[in-house]
Protein backbone atom coordinates (compact mmCIF):
# COMPACT_ATOMS: atom_id res chain seq x y z
CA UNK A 1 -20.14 53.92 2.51
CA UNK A 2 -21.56 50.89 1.49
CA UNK A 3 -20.14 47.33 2.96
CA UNK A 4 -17.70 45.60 0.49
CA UNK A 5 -19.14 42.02 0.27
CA UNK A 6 -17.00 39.38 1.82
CA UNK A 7 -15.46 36.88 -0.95
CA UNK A 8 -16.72 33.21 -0.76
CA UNK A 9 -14.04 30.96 0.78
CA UNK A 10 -12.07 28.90 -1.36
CA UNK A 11 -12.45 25.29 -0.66
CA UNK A 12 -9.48 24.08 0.55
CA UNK A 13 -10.16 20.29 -0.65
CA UNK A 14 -9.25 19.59 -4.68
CA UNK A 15 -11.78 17.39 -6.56
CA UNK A 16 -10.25 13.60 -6.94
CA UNK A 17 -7.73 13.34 -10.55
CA UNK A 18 -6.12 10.67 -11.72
CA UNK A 19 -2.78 12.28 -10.39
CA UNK A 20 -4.41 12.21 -7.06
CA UNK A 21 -5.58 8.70 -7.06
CA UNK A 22 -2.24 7.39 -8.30
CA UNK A 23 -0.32 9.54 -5.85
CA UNK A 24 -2.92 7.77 -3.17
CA UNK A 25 -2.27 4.13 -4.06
CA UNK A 26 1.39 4.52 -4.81
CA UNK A 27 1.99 6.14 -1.35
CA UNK A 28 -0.20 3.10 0.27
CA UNK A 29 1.49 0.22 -1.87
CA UNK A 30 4.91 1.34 -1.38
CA UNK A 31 4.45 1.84 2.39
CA UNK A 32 6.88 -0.26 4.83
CA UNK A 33 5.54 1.21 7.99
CA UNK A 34 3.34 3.82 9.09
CA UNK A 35 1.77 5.38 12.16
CA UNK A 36 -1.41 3.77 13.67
CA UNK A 37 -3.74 5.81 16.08
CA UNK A 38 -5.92 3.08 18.01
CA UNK A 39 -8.46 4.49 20.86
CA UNK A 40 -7.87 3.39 24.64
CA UNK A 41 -9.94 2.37 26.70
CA UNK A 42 -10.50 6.17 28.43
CA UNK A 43 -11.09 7.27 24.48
CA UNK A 44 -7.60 8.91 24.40
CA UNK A 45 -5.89 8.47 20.85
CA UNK A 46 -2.84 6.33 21.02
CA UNK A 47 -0.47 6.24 18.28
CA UNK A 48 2.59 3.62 17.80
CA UNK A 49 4.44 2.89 14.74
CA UNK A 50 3.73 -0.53 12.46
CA UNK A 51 5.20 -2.36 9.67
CA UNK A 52 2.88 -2.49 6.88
CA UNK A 53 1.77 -4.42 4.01
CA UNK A 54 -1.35 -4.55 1.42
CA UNK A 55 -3.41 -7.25 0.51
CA UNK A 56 -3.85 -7.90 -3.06
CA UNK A 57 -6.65 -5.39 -3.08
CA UNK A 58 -4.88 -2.99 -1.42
CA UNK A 59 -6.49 -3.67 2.17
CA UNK A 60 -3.57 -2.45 4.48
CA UNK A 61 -2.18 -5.49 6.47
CA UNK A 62 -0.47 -4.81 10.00
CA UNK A 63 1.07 -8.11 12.01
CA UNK A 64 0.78 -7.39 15.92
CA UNK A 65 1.42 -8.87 18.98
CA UNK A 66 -1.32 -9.26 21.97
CA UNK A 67 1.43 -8.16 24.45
CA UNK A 68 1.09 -4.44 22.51
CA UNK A 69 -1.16 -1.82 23.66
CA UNK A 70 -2.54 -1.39 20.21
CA UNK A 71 -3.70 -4.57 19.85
CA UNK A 72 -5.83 -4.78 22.92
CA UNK A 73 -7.23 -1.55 21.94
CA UNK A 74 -8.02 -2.95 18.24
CA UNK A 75 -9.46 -5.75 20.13
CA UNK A 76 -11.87 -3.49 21.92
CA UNK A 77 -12.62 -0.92 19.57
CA UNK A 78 -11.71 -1.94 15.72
CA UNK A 79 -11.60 1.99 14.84
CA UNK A 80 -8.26 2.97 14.07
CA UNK A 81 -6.68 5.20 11.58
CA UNK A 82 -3.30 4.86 9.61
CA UNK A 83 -0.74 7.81 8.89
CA UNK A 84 1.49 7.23 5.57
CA UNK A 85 4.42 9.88 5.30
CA UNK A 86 7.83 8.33 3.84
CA UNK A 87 8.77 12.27 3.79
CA UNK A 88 12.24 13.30 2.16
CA UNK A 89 14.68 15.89 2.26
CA UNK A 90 13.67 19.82 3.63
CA UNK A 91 10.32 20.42 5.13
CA UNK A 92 8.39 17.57 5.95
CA UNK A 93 5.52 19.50 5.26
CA UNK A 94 6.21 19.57 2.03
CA UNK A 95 5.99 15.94 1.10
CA UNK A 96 3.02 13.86 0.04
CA UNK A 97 1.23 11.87 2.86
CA UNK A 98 -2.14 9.77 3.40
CA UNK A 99 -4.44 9.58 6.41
CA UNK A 100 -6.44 6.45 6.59
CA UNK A 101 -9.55 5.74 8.89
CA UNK A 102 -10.08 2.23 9.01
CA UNK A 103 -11.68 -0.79 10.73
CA UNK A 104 -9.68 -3.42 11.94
CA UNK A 105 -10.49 -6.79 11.54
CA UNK A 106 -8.28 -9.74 12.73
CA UNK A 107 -7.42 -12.49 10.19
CA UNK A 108 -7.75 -16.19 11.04
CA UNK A 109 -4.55 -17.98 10.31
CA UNK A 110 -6.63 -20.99 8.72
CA UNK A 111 -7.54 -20.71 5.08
CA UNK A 112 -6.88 -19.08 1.94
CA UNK A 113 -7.18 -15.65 3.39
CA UNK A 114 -4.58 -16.54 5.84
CA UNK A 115 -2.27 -17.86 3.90
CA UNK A 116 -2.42 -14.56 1.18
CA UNK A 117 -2.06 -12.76 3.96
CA UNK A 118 0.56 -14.43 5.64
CA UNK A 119 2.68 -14.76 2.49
CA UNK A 120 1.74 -10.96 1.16
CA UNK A 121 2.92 -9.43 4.20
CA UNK A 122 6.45 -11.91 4.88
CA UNK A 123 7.29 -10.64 1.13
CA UNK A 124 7.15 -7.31 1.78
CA UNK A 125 8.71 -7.48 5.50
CA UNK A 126 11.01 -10.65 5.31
CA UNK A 127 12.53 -10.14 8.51
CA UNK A 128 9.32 -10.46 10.36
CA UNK A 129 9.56 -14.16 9.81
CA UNK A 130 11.40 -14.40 12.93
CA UNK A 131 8.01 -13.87 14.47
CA UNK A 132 5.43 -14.34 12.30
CA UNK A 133 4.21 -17.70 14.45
CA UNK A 134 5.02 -16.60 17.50
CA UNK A 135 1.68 -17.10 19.15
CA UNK A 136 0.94 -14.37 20.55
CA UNK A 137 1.38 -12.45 16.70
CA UNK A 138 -1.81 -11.73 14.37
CA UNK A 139 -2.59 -10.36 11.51
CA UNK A 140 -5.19 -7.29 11.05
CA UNK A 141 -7.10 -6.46 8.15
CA UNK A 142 -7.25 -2.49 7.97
CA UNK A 143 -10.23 -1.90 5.84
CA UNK A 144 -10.37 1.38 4.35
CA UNK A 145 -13.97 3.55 5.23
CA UNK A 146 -12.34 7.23 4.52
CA UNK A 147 -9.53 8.57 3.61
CA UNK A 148 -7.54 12.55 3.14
CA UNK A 149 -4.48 12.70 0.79
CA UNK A 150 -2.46 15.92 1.36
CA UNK A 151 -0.21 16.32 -1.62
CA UNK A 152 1.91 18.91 -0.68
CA UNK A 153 1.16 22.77 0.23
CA UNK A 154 -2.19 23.85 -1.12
CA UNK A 155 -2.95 20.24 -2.40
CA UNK A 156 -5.05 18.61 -0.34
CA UNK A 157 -7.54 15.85 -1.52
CA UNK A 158 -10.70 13.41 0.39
CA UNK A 159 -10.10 10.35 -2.12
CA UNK A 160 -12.81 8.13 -1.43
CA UNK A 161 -12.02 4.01 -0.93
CA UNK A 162 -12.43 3.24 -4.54
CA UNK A 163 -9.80 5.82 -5.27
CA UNK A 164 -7.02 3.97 -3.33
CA UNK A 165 -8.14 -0.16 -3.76
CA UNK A 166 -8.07 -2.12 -6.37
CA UNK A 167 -11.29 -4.01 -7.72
CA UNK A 168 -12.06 -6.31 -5.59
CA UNK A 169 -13.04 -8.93 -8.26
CA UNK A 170 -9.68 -8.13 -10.40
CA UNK A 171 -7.87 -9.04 -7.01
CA UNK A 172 -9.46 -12.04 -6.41
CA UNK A 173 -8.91 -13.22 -10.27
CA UNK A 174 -5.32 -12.95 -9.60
CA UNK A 175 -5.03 -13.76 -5.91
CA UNK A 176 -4.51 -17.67 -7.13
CA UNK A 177 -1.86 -16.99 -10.04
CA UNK A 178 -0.04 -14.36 -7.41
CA UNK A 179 2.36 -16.62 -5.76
CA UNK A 180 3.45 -18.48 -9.49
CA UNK A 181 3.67 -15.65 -11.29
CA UNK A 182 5.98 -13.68 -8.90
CA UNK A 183 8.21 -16.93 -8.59
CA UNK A 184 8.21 -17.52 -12.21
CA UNK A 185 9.62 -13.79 -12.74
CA UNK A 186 12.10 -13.75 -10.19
CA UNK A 187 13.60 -17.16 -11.55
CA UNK A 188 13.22 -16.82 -15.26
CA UNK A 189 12.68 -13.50 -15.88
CA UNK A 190 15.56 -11.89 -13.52
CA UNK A 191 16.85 -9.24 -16.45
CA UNK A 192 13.21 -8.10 -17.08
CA UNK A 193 12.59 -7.70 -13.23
CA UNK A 194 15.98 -5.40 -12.87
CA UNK A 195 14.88 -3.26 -16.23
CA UNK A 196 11.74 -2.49 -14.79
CA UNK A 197 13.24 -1.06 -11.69
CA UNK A 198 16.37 0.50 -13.10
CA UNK A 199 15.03 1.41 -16.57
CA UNK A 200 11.19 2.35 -16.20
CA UNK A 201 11.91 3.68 -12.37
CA UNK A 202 15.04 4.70 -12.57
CA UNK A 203 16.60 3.10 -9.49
CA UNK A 204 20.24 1.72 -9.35
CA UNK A 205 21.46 -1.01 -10.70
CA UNK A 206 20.97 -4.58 -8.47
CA UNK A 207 19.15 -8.06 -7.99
CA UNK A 208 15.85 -6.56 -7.66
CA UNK A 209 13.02 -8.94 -7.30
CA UNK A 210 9.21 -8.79 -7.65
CA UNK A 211 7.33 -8.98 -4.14
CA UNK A 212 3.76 -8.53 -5.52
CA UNK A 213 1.51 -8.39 -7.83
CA UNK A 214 -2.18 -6.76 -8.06
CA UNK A 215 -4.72 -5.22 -10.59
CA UNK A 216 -2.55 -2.02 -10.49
CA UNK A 217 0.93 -2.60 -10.21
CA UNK A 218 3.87 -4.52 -9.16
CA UNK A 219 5.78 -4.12 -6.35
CA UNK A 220 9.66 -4.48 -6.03
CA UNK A 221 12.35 -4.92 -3.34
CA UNK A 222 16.23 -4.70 -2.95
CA UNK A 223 16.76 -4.93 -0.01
CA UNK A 224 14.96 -2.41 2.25
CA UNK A 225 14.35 -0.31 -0.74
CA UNK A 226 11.09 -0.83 -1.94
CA UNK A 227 9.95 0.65 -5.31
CA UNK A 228 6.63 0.82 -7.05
CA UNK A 229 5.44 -0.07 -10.78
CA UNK A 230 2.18 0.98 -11.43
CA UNK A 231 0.74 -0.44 -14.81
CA UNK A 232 -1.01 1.54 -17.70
CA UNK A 233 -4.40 0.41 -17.29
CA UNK A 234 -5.60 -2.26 -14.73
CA UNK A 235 -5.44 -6.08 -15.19
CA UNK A 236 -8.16 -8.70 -14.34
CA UNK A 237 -6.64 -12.19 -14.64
CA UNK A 238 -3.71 -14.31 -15.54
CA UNK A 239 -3.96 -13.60 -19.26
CA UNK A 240 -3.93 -9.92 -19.65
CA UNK A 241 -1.13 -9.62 -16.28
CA UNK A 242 1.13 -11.57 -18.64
CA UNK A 243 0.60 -9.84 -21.36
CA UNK A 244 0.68 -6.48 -19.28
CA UNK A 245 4.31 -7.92 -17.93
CA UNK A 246 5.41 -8.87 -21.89
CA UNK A 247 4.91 -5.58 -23.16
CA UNK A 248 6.60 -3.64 -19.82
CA UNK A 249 9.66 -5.60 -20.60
CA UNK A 250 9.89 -4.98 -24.24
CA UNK A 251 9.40 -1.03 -23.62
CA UNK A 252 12.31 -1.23 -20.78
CA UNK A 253 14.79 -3.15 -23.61
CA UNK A 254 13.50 -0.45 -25.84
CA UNK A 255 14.41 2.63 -23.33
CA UNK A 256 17.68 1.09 -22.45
């Protein structure tokens, strides 16, 4: 009898969607910690846990001390990779998570980097200002060079870098109006703030406050909870954020 002819293998990797990328940058964004695999000096993996943050283009942020074995690895070899799994109830397996390989770079604490940095990072893990300039502490840049977004069973995704950061020129535009802009919300616009959480996100009620702001999205805090806004379409400056903030509010009043 003649041979049945084997059927082609399915590839197990989707092509990138918009769901994908979104699912990507939320899960980075709205990270507070996440596993980081460094490389020891015999080439053995060695994975700790860290608090994380984002720069304003998404660049994951990590604050660590030189006493930590991770750190003197970084040191040595900047290759590194990130695991992002906030899990949930039932199977863990089950629940969205991102695997980052990066390149560490550390941050000088001079300058306007440092000073994003420093102030991106203390807003999304306040309590780590009981260390922050301790001097032994630094900040590391994680840059993104690859990435693999498993979705769930059977959804499993490569997104490239561009599919998790922002635009790199968007994020600078609003890098300067960052800091102003969050304050101003927070202070005058405190009933907006809580309808965007509790009306467009669906979280409970409370004095939740804006943390950050980027080209994507907004991020908010109460408390330890952290939640994530993403926006419609992406913004570019200090004129079409507000205007992007303006028109959230009026459809949360509107949904209420």
């Amino acid at each position: 009898m003649p041979e049945t002819p084997e059927k082609p293998k399915q590839d197990p990797i989707r092509p990138m969607d918009e769901t994908a990328r979104g699912l990507s940058r939320g899960l980075l964004r709205s990270a507070r910690h996440a596993a980081l695999a460094t490389l020891s000096g015999d080439g053995h993996p060695f994975a700790s846990l860290t608090s994380l943050a984002t720069d304003a283009d998404g660049t994951p942020l990590i604050l660590v001390s030189t006493l930590s074995g991770h750190t003197a690895n970084l040191l040595a070899d900047p290759r590194a990779s990130l695991l992002i799994a906030p899990g949930g109830k039932g199977d863990p397996l089950a629940h969205p998570r991102l695997s980052l390989r990066v390149r560490a770079r550390r941050v000088e604490r001079e300058g306007e980097d440092g000073a994003r940095i420093r102030r991106r990072f203390l807003a999304r893990q306040p309590k780590a200002a009981l260390y922050v300039d301790f001097p032994d502490f630094s900040f590391f840049a994680l840059a993104v060079e690859g990435a693999s977004l498993n979705g769930g069973f059977g959804r499993a995704y490569e997104p490239a870098p561009a599919d998790i950061l922002s635009d790199a020129a968007a994020a600078r535009a609003l890098a300067a109006a960052e800091e102003g802009a969050v304050a101003h919300m927070n202070a005058d616009h405190a009933d907006a703030v809580r309808l965007y959480a509790t009306v467009l996100l669906g979280a409970q009620d409370g004095a939740w406050r804006i943390t950050g702001l980027d080209p994507d999205g907004l991020d908010l805090a109460l408390g330890d909870a952290v939640l994530r806004l993403p926006f419609d379409a992406p913004v570019d400056g200090p004129g079409p954020l507000r205007a992007t903030l303006v028109a959230l509010a009026a459809k949360a009043r509107a949904a209420a």
